[in-house]
N, C-alpha and C. Protein backbone atom coordinates (compact mmCIF):
# COMPACT_ATOMS: atom_id res chain seq x y z
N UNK A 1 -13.14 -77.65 -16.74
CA UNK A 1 -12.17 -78.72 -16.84
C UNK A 1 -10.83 -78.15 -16.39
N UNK A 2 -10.13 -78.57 -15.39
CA UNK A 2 -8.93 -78.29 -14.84
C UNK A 2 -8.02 -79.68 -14.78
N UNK A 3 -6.39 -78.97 -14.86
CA UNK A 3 -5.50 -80.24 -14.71
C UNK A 3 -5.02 -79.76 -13.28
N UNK A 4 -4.55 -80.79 -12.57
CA UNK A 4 -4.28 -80.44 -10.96
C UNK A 4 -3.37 -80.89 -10.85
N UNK A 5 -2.11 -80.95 -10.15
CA UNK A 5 -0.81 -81.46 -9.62
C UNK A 5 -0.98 -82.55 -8.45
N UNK A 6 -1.80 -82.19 -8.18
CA UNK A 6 -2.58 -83.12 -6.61
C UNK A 6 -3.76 -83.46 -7.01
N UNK A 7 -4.30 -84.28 -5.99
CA UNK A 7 -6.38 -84.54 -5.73
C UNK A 7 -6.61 -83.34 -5.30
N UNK A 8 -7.56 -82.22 -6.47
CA UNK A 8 -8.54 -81.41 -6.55
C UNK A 8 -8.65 -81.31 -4.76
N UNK A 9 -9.48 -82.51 -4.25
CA UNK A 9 -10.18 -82.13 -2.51
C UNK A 9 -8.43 -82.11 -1.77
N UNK A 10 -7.84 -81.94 -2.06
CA UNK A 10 -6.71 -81.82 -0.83
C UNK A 10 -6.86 -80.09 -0.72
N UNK A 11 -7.12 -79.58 -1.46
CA UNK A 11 -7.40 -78.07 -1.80
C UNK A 11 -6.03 -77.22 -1.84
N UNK A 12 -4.92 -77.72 -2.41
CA UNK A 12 -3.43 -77.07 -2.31
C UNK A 12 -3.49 -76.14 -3.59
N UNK A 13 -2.59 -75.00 -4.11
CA UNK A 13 -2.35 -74.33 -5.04
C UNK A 13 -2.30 -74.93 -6.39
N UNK A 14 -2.57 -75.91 -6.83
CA UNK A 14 -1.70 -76.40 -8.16
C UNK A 14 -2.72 -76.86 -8.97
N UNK A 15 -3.54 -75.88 -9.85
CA UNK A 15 -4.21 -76.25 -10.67
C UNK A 15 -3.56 -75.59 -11.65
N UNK A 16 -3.07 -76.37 -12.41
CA UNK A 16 -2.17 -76.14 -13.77
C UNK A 16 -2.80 -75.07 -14.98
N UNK A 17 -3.88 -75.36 -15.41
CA UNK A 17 -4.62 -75.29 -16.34
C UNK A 17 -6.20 -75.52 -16.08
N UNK A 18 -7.15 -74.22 -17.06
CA UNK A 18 -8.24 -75.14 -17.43
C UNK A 18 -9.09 -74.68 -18.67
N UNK A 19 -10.11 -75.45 -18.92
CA UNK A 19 -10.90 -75.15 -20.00
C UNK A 19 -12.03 -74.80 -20.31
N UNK A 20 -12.89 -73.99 -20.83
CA UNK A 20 -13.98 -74.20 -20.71
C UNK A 20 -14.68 -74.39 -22.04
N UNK A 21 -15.91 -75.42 -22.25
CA UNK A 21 -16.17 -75.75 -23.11
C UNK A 21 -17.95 -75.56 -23.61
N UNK A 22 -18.19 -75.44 -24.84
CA UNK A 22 -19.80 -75.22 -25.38
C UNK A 22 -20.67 -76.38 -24.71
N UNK A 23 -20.24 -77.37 -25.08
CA UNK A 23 -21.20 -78.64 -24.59
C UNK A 23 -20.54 -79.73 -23.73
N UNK A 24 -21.52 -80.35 -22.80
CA UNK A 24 -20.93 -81.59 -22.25
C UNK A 24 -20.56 -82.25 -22.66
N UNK A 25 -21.00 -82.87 -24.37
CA UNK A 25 -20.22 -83.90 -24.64
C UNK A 25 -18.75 -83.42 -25.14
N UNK A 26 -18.72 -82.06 -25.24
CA UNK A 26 -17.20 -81.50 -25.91
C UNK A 26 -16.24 -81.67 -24.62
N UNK A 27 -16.88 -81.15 -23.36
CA UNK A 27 -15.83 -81.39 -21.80
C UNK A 27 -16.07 -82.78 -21.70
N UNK A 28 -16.88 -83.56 -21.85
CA UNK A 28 -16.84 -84.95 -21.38
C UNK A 28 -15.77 -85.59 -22.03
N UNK A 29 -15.83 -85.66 -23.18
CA UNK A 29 -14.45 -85.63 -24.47
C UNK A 29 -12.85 -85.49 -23.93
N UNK A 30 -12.80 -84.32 -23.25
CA UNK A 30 -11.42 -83.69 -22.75
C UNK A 30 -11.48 -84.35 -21.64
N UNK A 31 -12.54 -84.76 -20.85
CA UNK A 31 -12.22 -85.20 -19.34
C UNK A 31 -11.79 -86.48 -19.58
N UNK A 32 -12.16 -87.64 -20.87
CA UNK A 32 -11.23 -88.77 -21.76
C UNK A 32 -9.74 -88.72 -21.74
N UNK A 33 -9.47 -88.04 -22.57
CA UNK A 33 -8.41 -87.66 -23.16
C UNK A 33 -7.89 -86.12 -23.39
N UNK A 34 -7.91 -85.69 -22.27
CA UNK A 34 -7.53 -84.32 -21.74
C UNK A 34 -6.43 -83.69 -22.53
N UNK A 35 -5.27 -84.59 -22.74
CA UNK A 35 -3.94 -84.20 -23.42
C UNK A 35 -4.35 -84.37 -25.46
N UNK A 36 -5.47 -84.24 -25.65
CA UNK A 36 -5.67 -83.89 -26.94
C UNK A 36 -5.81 -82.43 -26.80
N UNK A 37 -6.87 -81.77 -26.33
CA UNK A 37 -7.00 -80.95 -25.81
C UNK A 37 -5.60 -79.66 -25.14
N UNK A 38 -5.23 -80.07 -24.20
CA UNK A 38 -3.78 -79.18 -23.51
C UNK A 38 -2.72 -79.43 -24.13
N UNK A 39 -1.96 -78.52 -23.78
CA UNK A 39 -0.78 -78.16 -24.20
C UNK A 39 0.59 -79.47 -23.91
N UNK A 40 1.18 -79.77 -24.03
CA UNK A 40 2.00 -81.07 -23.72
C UNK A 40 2.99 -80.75 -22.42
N UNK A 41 2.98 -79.35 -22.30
CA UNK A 41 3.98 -78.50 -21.05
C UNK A 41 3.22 -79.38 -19.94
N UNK A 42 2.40 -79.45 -19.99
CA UNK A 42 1.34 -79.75 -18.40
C UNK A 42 1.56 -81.89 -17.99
N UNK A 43 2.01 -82.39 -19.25
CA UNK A 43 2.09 -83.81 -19.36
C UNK A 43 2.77 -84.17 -18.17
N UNK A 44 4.11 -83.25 -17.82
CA UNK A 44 5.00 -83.72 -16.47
C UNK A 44 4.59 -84.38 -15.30
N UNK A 45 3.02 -82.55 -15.15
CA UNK A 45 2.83 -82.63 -13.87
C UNK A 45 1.40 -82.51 -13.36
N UNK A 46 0.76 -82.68 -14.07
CA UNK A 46 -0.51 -83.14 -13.94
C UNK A 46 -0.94 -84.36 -13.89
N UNK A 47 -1.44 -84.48 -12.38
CA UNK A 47 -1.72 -86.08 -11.76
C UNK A 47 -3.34 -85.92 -11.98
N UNK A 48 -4.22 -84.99 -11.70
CA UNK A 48 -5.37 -84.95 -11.78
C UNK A 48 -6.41 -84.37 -12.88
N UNK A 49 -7.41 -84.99 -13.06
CA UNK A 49 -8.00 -84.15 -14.22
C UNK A 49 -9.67 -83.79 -13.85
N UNK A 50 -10.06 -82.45 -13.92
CA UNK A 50 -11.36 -82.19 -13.07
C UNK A 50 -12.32 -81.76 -14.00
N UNK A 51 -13.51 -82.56 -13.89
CA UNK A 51 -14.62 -81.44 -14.60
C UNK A 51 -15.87 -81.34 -13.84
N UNK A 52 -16.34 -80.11 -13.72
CA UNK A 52 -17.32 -79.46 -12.54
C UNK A 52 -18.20 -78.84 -13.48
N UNK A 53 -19.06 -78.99 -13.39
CA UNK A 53 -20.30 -78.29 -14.44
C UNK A 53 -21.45 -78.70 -13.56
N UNK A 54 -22.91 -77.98 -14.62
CA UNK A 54 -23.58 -78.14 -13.99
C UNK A 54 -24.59 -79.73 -14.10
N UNK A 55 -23.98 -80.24 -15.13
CA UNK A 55 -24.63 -81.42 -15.47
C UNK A 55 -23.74 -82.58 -15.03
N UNK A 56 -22.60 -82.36 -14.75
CA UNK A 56 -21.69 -83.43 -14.80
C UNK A 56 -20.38 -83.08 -13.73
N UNK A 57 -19.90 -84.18 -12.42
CA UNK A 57 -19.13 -83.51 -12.25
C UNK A 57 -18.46 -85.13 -11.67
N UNK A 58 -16.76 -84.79 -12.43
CA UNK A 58 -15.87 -86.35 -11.96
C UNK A 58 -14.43 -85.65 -12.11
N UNK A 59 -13.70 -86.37 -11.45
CA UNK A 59 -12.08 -86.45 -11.21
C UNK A 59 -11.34 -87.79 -11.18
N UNK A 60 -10.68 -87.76 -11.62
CA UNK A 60 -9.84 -89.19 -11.82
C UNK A 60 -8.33 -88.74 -12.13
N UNK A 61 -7.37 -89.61 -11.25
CA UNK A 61 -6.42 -89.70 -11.84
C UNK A 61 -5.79 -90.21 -13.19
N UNK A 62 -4.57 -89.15 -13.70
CA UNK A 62 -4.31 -89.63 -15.12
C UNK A 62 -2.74 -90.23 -14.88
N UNK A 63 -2.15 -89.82 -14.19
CA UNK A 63 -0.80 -90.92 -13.07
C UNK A 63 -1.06 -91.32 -11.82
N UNK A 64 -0.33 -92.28 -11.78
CA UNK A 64 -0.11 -92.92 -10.13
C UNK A 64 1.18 -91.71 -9.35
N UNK A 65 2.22 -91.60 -10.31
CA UNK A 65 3.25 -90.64 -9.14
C UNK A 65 2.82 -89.64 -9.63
N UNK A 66 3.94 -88.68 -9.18
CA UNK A 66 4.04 -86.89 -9.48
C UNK A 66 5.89 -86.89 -9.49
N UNK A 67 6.25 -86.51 -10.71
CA UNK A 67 7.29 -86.27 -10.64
C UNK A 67 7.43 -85.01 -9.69
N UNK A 68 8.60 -84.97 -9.28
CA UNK A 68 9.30 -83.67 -8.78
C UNK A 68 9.77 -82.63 -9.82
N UNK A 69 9.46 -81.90 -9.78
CA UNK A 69 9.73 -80.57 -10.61
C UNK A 69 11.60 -80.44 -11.00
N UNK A 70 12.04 -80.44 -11.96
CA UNK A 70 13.70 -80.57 -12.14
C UNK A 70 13.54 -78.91 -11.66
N UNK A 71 15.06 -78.62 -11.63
CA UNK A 71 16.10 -77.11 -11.52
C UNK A 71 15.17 -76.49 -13.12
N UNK A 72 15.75 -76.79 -14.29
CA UNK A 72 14.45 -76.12 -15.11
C UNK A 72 13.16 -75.70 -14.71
N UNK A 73 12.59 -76.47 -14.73
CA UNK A 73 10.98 -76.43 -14.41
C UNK A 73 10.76 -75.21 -13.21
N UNK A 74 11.48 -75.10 -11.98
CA UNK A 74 11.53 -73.78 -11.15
C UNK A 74 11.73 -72.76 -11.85
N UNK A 75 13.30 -72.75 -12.91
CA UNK A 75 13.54 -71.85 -13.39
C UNK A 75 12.81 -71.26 -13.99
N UNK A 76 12.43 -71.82 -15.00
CA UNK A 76 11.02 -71.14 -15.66
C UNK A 76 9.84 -70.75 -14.88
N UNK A 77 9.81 -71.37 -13.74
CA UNK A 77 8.48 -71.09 -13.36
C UNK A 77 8.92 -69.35 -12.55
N UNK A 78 9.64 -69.61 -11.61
CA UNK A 78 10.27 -67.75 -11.39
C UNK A 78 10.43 -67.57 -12.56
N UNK A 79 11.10 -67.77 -13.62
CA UNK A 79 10.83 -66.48 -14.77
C UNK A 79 9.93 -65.90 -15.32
N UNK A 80 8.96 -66.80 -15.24
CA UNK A 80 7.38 -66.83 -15.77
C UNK A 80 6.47 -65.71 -14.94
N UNK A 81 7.15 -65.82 -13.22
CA UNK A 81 6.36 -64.87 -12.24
C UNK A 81 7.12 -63.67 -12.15
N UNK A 82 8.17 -63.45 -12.39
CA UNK A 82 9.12 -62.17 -12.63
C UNK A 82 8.29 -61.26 -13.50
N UNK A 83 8.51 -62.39 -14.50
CA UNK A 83 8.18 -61.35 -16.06
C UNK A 83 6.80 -60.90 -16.18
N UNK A 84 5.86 -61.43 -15.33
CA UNK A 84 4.45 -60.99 -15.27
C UNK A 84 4.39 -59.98 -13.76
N UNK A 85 5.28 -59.87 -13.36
CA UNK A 85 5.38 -58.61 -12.21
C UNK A 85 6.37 -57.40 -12.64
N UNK A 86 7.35 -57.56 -13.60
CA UNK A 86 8.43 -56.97 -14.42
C UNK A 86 8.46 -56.78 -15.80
N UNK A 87 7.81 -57.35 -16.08
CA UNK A 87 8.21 -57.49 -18.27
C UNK A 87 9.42 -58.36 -18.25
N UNK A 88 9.30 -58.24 -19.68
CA UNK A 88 9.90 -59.12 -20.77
C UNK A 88 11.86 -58.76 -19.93
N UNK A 89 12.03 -57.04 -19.69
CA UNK A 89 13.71 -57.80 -19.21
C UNK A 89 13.58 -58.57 -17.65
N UNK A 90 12.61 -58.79 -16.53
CA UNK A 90 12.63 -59.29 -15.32
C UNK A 90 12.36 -60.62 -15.96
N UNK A 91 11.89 -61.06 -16.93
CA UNK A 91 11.76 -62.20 -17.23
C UNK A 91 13.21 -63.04 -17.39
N UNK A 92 14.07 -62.12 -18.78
CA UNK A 92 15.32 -62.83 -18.78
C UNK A 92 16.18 -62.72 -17.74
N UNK A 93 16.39 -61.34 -17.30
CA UNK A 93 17.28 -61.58 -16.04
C UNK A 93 17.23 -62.76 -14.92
N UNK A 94 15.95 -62.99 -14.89
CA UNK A 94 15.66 -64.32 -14.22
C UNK A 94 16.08 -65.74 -14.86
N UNK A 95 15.91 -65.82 -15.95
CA UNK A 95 16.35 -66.86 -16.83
C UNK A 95 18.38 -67.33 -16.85
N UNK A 96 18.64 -65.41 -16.70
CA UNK A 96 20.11 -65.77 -16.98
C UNK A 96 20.60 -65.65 -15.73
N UNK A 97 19.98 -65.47 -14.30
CA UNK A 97 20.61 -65.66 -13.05
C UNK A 97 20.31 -66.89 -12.96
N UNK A 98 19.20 -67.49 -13.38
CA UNK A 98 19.72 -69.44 -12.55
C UNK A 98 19.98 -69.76 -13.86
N UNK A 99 20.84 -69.46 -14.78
CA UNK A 99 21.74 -70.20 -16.08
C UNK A 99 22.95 -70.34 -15.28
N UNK A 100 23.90 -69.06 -14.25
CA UNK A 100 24.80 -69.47 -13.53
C UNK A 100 25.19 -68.01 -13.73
């Protein structure tokens, strides 16, 4: 079970998140109502919701748009890739160069 930013078949970078689960009816469940399941961070920007198994496999949209990502949402996201190539200080330094 994956959340996608786009349609899964366009095949671009942006699979947000995913899950994996004991039984079909437990992923069939999440492929419902996915946001019981995930984290609420992903609510923005997740247009798609995927589940691929071997018994079962569907995608459906859970919005019609895609917001655009605000000045936050970058920010964090370079801080997020800093700090996992740098640690915990490449993380803030990143945080407090786009603060200003």
């Amino acid at each position: 079970m994956c959340l996608f930013g786009s349609d899964p078949d366009l095949g671009l970078d942006d699979c947000w998140t995913g899950e994996t689960f004991d039984s079909l009816a437990d992923a069939r469940a999440c492929f419902e109502h996915p946001f019981e399941t995930f984290s609420s961070f992903y609510f923005g920007d997740s247009v798609f919701v995927e589940l691929d198994g071997p018994d079962f496999h569907g995608k459906r949209r859970l919005r019609a748009d895609r917001k655009r990502p605000t000045d936050d949402a970058w920010r964090r996201e370079a801080a997020t890739q800093a700090g996992m190539a740098g640690g915990c200080h490449a993380y803030n330094d990143t945080m407090e160069a786009w603060a200003g």
